[in-house]
Protein backbone atom coordinates (compact mmCIF):
# COMPACT_ATOMS: atom_id res chain seq x y z
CA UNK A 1 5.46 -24.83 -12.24
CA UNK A 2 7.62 -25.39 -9.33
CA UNK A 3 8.47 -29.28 -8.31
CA UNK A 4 9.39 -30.51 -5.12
CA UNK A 5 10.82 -33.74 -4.23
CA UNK A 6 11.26 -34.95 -0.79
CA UNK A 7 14.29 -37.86 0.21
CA UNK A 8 15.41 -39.10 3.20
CA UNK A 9 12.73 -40.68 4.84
CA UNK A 10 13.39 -44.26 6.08
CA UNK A 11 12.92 -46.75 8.89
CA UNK A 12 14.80 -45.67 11.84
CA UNK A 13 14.36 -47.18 15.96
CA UNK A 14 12.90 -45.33 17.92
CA UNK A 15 15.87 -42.71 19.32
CA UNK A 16 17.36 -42.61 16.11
CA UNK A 17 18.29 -39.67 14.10
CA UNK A 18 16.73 -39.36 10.03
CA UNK A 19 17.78 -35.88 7.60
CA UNK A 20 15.14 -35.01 5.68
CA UNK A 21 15.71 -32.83 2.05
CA UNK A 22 13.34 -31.26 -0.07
CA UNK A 23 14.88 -29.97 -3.09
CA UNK A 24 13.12 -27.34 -5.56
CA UNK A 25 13.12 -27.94 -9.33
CA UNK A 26 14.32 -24.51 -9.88
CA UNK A 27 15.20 -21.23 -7.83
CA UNK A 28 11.98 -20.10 -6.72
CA UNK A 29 11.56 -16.03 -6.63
CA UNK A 30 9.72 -14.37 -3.46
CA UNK A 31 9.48 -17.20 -0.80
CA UNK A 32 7.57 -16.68 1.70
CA UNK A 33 7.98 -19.69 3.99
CA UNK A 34 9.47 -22.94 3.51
CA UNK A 35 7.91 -25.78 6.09
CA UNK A 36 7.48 -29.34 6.86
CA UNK A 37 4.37 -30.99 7.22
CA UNK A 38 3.34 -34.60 8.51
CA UNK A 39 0.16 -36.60 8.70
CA UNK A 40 0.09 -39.76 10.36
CA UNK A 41 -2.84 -42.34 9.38
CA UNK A 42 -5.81 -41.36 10.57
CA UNK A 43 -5.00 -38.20 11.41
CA UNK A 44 -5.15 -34.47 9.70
CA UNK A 45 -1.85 -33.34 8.08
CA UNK A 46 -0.37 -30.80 10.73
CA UNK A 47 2.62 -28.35 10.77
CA UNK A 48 6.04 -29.68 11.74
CA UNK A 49 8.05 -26.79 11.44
CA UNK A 50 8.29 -23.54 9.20
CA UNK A 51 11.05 -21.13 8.10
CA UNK A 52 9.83 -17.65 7.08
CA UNK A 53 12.09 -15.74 4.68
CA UNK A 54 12.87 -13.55 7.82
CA UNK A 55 14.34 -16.99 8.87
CA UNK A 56 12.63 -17.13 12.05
CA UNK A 57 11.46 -20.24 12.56
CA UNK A 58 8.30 -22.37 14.57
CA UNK A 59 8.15 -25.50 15.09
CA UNK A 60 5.30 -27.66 16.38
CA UNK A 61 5.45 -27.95 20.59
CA UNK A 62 6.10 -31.97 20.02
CA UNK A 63 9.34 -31.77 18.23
CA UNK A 64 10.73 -28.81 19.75
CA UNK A 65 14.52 -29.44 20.68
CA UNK A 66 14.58 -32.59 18.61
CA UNK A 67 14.03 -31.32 15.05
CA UNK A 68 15.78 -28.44 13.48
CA UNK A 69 14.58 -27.26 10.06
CA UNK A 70 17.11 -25.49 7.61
CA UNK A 71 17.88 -24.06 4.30
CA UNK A 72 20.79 -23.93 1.50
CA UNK A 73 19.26 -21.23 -0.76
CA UNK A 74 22.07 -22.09 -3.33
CA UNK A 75 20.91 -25.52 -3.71
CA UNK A 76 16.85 -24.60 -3.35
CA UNK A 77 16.63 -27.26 -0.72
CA UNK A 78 15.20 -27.30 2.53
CA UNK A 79 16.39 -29.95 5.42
CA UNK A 80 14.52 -31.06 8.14
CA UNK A 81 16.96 -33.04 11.16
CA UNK A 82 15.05 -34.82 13.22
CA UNK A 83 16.60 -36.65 16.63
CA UNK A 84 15.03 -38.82 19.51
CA UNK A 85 12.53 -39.83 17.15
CA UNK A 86 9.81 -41.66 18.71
CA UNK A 87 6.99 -43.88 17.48
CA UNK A 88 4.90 -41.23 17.45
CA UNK A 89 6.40 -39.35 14.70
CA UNK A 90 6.17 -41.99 12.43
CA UNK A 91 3.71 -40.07 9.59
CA UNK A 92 4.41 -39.38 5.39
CA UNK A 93 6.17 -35.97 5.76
CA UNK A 94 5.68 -33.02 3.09
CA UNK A 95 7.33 -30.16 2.15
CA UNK A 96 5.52 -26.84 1.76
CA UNK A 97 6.59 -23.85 -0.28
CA UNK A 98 5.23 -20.41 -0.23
CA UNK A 99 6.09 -18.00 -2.66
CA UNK A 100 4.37 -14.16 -4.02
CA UNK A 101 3.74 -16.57 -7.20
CA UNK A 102 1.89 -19.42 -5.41
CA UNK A 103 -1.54 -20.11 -4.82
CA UNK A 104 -2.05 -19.60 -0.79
CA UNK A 105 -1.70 -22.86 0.19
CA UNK A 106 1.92 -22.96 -1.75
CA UNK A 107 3.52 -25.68 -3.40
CA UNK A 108 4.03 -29.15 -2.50
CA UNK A 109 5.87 -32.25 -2.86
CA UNK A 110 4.55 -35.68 -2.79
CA UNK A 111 5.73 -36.75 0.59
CA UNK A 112 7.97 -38.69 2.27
CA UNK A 113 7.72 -41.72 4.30
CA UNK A 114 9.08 -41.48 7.77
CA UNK A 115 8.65 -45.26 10.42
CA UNK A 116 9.98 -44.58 13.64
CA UNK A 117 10.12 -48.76 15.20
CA UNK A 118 10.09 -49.13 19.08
């Protein structure tokens, strides 16, 4: 079974810059996608951004040009840079990991805590 452990969330001011990592347990074989998800209280978890293993990448039309999502394939981590952060992105973020090995909905991590202040 695959682990995955999120880091980097934080309170930040509104404008402010956070580097979100999600680091694998061990290499994972076959991945399919690697993404970030957020859900915000109250609301339905949604897509942040995604990396396929073509490395093209979407990202959801709110944090387009502010957050850039990345991977270090030596280090089974995947980053998430997010800048201008506004109130509005303040949500528990998740990593996602699809593999040929994992169920459909992939693997995920227990989430991150992200408070963007105004």
């Amino acid at each position: 079974q695959v682990q995955l452990e999120e880091s980097g969330g934080g309170l930040v001011q509104a404008g402010g810059s956070l580097r979100l990592s999600c680091a694998a347990s061990r290499s994972i074989a076959g991945i399919r996608a690697m993404g970030w998800y957020r859900q915000a209280p109250g609301k339905e978890r949604e897509l942040v951004a995604v990396m396929l293993n073509n490395a093209l990448t979407h990202y959801a039309d709110s944090v387009r040009g502010r957050f850039t999502i990345s991977r270090d394939n030596a280090k089974n981590t995947v980053y998430l840079e997010m800048n201008s952060l506004t109130p509005e992105d303040t949500a528990v973020y998740y990593c996602n990991v699809k593999s040929i090995s994992s169920a459909p909905t992939g693997y995920w991590g227990q989430g991150t805590q992200v408070t963007v202040s105004s």
